[in-house]
C-alpha atoms as a PDB file:
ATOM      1  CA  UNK A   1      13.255 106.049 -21.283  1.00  0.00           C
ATOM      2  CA  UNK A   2      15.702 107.930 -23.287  1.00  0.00           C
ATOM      3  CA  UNK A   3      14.413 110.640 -25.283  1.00  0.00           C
ATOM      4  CA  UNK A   4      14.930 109.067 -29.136  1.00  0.00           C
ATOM      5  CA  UNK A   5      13.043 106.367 -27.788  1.00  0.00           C
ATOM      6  CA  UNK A   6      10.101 108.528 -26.796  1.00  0.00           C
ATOM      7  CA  UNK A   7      10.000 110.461 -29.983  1.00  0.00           C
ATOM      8  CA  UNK A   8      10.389 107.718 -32.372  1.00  0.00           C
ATOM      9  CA  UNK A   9       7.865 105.630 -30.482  1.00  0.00           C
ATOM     10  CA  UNK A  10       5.352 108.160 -29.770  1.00  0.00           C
ATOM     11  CA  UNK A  11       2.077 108.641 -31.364  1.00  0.00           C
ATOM     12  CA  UNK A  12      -1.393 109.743 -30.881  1.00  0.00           C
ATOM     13  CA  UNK A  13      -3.484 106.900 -28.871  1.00  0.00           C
ATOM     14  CA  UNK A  14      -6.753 106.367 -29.417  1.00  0.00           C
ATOM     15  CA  UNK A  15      -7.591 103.293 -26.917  1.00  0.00           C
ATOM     16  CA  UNK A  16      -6.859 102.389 -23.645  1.00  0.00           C
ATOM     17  CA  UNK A  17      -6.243  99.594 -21.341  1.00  0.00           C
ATOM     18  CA  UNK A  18      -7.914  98.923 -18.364  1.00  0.00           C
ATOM     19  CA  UNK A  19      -4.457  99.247 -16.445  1.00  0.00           C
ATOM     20  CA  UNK A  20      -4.867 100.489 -13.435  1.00  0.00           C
ATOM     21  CA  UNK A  21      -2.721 104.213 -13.670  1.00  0.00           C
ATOM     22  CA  UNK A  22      -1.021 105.525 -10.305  1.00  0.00           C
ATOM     23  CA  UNK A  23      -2.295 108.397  -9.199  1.00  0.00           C
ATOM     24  CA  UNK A  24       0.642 109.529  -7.088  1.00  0.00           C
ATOM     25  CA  UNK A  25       3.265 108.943 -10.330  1.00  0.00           C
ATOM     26  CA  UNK A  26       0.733 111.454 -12.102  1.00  0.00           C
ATOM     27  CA  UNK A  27       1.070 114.068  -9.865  1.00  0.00           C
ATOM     28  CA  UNK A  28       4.141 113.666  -9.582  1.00  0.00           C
ATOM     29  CA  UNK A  29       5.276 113.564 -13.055  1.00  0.00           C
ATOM     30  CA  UNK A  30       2.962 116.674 -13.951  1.00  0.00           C
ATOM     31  CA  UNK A  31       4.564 118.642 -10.484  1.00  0.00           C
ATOM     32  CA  UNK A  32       7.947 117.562 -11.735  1.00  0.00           C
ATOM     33  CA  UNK A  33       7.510 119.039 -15.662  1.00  0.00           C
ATOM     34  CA  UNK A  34       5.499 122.120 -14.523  1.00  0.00           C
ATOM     35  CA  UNK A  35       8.193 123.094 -11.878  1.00  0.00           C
ATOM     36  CA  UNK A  36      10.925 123.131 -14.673  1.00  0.00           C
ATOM     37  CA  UNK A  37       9.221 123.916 -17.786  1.00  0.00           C
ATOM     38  CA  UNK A  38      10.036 127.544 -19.692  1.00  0.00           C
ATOM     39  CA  UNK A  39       6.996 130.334 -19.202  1.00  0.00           C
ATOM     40  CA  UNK A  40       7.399 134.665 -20.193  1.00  0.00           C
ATOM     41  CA  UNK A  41       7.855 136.186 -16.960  1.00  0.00           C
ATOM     42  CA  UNK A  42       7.061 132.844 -14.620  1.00  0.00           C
ATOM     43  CA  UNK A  43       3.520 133.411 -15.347  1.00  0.00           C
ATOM     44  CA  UNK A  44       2.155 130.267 -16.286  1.00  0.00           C
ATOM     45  CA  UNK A  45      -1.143 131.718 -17.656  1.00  0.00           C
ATOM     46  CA  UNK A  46      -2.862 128.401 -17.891  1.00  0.00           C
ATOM     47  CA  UNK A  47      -4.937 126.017 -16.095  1.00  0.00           C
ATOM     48  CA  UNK A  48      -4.702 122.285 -15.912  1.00  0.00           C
ATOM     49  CA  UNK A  49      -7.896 120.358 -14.483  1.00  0.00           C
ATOM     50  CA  UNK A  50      -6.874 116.899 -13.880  1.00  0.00           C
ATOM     51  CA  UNK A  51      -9.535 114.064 -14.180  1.00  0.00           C
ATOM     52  CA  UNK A  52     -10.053 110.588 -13.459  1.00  0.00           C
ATOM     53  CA  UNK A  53     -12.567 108.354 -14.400  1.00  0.00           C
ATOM     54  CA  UNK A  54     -14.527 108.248 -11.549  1.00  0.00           C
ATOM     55  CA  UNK A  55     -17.313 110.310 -12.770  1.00  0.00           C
ATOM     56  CA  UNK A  56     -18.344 108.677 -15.646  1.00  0.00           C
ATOM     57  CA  UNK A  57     -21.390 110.394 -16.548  1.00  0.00           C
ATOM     58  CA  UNK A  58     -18.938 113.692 -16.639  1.00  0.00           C
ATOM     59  CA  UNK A  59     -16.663 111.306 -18.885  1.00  0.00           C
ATOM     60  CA  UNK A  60     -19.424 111.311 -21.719  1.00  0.00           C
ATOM     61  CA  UNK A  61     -20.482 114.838 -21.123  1.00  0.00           C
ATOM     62  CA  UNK A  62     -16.851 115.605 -22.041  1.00  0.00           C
ATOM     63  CA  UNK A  63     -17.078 112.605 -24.982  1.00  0.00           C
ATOM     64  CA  UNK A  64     -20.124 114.772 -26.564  1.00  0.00           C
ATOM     65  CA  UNK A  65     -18.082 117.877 -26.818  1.00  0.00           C
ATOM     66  CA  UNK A  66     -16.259 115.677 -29.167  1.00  0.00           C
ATOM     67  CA  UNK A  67     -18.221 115.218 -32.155  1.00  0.00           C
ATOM     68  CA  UNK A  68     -16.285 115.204 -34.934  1.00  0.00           C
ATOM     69  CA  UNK A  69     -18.819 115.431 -37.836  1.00  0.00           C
ATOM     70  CA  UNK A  70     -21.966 117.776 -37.349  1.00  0.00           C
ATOM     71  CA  UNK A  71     -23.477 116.427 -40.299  1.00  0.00           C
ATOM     72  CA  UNK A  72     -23.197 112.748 -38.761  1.00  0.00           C
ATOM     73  CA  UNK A  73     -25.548 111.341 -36.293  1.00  0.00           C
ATOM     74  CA  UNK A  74     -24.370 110.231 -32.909  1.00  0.00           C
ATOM     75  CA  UNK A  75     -24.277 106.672 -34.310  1.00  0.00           C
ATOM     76  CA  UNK A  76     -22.628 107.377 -37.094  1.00  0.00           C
ATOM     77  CA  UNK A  77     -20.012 110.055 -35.431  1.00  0.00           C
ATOM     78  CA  UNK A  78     -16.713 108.163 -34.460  1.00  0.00           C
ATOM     79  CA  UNK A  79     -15.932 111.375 -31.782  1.00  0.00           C
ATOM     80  CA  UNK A  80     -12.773 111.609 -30.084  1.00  0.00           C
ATOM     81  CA  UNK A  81     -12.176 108.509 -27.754  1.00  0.00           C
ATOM     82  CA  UNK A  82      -8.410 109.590 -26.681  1.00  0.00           C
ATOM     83  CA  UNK A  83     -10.407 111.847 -24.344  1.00  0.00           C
ATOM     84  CA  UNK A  84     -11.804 108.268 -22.874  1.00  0.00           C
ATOM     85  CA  UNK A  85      -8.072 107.422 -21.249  1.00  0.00           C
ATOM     86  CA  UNK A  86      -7.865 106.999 -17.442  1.00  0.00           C
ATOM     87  CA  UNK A  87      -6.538 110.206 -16.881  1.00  0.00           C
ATOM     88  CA  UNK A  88      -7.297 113.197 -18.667  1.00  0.00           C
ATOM     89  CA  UNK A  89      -5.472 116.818 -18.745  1.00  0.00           C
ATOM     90  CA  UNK A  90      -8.261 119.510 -19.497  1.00  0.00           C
ATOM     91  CA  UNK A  91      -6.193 123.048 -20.285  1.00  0.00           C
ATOM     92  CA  UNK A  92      -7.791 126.568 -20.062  1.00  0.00           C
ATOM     93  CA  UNK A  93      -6.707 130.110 -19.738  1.00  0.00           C
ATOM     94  CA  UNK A  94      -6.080 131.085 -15.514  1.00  0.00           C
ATOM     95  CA  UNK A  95      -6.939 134.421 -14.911  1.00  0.00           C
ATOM     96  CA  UNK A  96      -5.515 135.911 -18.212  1.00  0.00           C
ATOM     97  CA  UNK A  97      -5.329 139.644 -17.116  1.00  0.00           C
ATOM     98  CA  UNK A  98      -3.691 139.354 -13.666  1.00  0.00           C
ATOM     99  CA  UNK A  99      -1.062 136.413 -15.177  1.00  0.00           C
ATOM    100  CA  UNK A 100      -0.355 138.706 -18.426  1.00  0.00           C
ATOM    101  CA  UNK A 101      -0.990 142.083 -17.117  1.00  0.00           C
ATOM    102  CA  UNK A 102       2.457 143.283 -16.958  1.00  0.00           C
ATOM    103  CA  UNK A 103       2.640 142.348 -20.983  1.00  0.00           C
ATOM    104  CA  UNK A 104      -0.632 144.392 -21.546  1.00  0.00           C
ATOM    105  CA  UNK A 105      -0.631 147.568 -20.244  1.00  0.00           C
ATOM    106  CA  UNK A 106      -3.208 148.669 -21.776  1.00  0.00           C
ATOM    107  CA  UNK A 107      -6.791 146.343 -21.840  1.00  0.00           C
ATOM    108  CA  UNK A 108     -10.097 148.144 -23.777  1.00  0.00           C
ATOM    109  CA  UNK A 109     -13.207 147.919 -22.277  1.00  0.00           C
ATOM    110  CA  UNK A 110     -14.440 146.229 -25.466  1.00  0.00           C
ATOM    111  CA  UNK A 111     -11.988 143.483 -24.304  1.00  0.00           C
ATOM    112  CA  UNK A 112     -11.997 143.916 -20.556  1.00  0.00           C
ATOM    113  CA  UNK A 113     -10.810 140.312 -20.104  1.00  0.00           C
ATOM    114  CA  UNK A 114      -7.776 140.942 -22.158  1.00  0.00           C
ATOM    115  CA  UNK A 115      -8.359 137.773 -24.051  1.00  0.00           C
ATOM    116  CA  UNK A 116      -7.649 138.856 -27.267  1.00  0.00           C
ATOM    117  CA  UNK A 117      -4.455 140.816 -26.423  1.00  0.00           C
ATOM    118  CA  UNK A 118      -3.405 137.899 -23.818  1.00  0.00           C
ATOM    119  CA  UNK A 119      -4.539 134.715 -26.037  1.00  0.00           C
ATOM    120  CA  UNK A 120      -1.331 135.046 -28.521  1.00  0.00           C
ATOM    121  CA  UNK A 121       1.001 134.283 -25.601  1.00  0.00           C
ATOM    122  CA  UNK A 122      -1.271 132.337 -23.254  1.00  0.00           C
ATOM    123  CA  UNK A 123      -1.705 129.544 -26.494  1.00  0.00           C
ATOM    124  CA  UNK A 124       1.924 129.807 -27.223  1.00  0.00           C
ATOM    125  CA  UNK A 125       2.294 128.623 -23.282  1.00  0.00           C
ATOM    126  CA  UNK A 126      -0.215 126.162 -23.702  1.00  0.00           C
ATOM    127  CA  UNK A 127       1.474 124.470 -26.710  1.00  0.00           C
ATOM    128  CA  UNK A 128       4.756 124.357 -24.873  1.00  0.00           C
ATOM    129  CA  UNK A 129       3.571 122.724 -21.255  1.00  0.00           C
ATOM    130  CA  UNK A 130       0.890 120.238 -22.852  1.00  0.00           C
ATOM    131  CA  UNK A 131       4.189 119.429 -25.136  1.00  0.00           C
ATOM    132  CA  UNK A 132       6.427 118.878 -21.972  1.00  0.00           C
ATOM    133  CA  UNK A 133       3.758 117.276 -20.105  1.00  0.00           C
ATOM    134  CA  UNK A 134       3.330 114.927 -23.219  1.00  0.00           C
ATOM    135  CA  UNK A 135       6.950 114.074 -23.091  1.00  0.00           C
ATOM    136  CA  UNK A 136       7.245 113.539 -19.763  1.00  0.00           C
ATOM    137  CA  UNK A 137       4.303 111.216 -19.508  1.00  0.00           C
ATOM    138  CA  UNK A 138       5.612 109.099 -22.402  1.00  0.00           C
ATOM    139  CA  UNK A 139       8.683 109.022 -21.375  1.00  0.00           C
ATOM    140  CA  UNK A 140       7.644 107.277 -18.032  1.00  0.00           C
ATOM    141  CA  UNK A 141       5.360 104.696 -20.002  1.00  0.00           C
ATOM    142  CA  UNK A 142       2.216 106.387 -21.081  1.00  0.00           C
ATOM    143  CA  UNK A 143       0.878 106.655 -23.321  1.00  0.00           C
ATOM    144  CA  UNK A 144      -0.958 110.560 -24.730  1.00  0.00           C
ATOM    145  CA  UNK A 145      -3.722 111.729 -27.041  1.00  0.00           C
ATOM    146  CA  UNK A 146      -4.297 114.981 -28.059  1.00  0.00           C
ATOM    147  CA  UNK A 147      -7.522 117.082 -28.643  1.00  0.00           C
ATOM    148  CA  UNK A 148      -8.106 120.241 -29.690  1.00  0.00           C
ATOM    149  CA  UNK A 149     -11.023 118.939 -31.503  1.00  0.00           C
ATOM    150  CA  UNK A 150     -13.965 120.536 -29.067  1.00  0.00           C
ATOM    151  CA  UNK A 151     -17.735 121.411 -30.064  1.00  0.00           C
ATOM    152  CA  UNK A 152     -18.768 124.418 -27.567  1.00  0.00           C
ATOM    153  CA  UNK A 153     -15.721 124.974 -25.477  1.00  0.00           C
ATOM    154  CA  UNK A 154     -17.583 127.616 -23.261  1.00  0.00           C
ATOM    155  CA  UNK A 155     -20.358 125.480 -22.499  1.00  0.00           C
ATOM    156  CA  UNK A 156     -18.187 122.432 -21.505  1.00  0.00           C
ATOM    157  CA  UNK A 157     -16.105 124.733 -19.576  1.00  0.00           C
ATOM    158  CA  UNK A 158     -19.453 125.882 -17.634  1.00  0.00           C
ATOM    159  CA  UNK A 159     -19.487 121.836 -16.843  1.00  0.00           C
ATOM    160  CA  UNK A 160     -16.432 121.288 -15.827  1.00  0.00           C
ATOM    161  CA  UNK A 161     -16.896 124.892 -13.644  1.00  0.00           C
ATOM    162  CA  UNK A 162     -13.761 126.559 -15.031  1.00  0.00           C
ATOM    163  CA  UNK A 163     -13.935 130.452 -15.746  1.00  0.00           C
ATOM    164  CA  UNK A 164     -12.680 129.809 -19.406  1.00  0.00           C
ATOM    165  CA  UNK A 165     -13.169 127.817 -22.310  1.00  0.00           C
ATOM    166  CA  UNK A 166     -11.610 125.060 -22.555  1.00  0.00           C
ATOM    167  CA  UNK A 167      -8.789 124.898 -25.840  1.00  0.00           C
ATOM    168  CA  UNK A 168      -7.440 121.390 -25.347  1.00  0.00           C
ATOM    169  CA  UNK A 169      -7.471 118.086 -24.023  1.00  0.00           C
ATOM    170  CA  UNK A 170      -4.712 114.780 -23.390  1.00  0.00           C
ATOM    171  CA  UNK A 171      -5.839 111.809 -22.563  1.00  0.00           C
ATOM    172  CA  UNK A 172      -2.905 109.601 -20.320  1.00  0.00           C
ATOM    173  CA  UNK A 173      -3.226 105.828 -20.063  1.00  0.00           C
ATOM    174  CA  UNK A 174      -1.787 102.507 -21.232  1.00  0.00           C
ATOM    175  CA  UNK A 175      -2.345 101.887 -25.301  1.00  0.00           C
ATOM    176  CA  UNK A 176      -4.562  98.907 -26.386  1.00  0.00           C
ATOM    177  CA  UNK A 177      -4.193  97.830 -29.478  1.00  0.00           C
ATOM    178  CA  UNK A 178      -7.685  97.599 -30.305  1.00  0.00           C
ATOM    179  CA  UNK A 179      -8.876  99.929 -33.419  1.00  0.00           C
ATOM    180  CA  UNK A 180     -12.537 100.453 -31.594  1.00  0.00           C
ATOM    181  CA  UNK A 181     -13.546 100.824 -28.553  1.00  0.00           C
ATOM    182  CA  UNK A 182     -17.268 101.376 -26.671  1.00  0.00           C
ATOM    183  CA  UNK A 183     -18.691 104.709 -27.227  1.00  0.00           C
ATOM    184  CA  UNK A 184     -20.262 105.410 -23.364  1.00  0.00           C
ATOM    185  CA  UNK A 185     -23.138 107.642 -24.905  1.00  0.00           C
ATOM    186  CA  UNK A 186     -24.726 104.687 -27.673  1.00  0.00           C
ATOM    187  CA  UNK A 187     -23.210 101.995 -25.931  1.00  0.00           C
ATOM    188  CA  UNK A 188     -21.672 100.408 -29.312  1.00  0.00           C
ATOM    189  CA  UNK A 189     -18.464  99.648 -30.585  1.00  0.00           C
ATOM    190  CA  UNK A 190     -16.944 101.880 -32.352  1.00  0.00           C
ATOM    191  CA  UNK A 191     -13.944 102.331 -34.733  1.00  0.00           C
ATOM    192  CA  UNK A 192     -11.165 104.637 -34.653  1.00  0.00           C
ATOM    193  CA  UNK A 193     -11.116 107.482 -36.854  1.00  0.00           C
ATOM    194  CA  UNK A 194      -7.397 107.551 -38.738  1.00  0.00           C
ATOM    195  CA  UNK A 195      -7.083 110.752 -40.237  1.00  0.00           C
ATOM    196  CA  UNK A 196      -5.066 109.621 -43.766  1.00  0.00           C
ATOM    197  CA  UNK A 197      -6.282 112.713 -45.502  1.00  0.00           C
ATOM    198  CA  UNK A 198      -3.705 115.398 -44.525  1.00  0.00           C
ATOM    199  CA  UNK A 199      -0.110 115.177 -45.332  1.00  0.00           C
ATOM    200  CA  UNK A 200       2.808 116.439 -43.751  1.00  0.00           C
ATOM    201  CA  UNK A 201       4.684 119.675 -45.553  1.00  0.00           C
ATOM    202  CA  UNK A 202       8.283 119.046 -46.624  1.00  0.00           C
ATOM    203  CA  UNK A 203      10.353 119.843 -44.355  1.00  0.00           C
ATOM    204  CA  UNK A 204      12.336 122.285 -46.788  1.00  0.00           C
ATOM    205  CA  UNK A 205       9.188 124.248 -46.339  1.00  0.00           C
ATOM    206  CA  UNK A 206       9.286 124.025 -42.371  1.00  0.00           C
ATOM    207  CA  UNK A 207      12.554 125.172 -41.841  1.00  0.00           C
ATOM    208  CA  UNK A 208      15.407 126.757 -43.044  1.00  0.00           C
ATOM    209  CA  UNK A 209      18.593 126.384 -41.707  1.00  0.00           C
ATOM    210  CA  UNK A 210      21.079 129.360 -41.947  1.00  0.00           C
ATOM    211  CA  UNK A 211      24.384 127.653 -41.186  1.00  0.00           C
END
């Protein structure tokens, strides 16, 4: 798929098929992007867990770390359900002082970790692969979901047994165009939560070309 085709086409998904996705084409679409995609140093200071659905109890845990609404109740909460694709990318820090340590010299005991002087870069990495592995995914026939929209991010990492929290999720399937789908933890159908409420800035305000 050519690349206008993949940006003009491409959108947030919210509901998935029951398609069966290849495993192998995964892996080796995410092998492919990661081996060629730009990082400070070759450092890659992230960490991509790659699930199935195989485990769907863990598939809900993850779902409730999606509320959108605290004020809602779990019935009335429409969470996140891109997180409910076949395949979903879970992205964390990987060991952020040896990957960055040659950037920060000099790491404080009150931040032994060197997360605060290593997150600027390490997020900045993380918005550029989950952006490439977006692309790439769509541009072999998936369909991707973002969400950065986590409740607790240590404590689901502690789930999922990764060392950090977790900062963002993409869900990878085939769309259906159903606007609800069956929320695993009250067993009910659902509707999709469209966000109409934000607006795009003007793109005058974005960027300003100097040519």
């Amino acid at each position: 798929m050519d690349f206008d085709t993949v940006i003009n086409n491409r959108k947030t998904n919210f509901t998935w098929t029951d398609q069966e996705v290849d495993k192998d084409k995964i892996k080796s679409i995410i092998n492919n992007a990661l081996s060629k995609v730009p990082s400070k140093q070759k450092r890659m200071p992230y960490k991509i867990d790659v699930f199935d659905y195989s485990d769907k109890e863990l598939r809900k845990e993850i779902f409730l770390h999606t509320k959108r609404d605290s004020k809602l109740t779990d019935e009335q909460d429409s969470y996140n359900p891109q997180i409910l694709a076949p395949i979903l990318l879970v992205f964390s820090m990987r060991n952020g002082v040896q990957a960055l340590a040659k950037l920060n010299k000099r790491i404080t005991e009150a931040d032994k970790y060197g997360y605060k002087k290593n997150k600027r870069v390490i997020f900045m990495e993380m918005g550029i692969v989950s952006m490439s592995l977006m692309l790439a995914l769509e541009a072999e026939g998936f369909a991707t979901g973002f969400c950065e929209c986590i409740e607790n991010k240590k404590e689901l990492a502690s789930k999922l047994n990764l060392s950090y929290p977790v900062d963002l999720m993409m869900g990878v399937g085939y769309p259906s165009t159903k606007e609800n789908y069956i929320d695993p933890n009250t067993n009910t159908v659902k509707d999709v939560y469209w966000e109409h409420e934000h607006k795009r800035p003007s793109l005058d305000d974005v960027v300003t070309y100097r040519f």
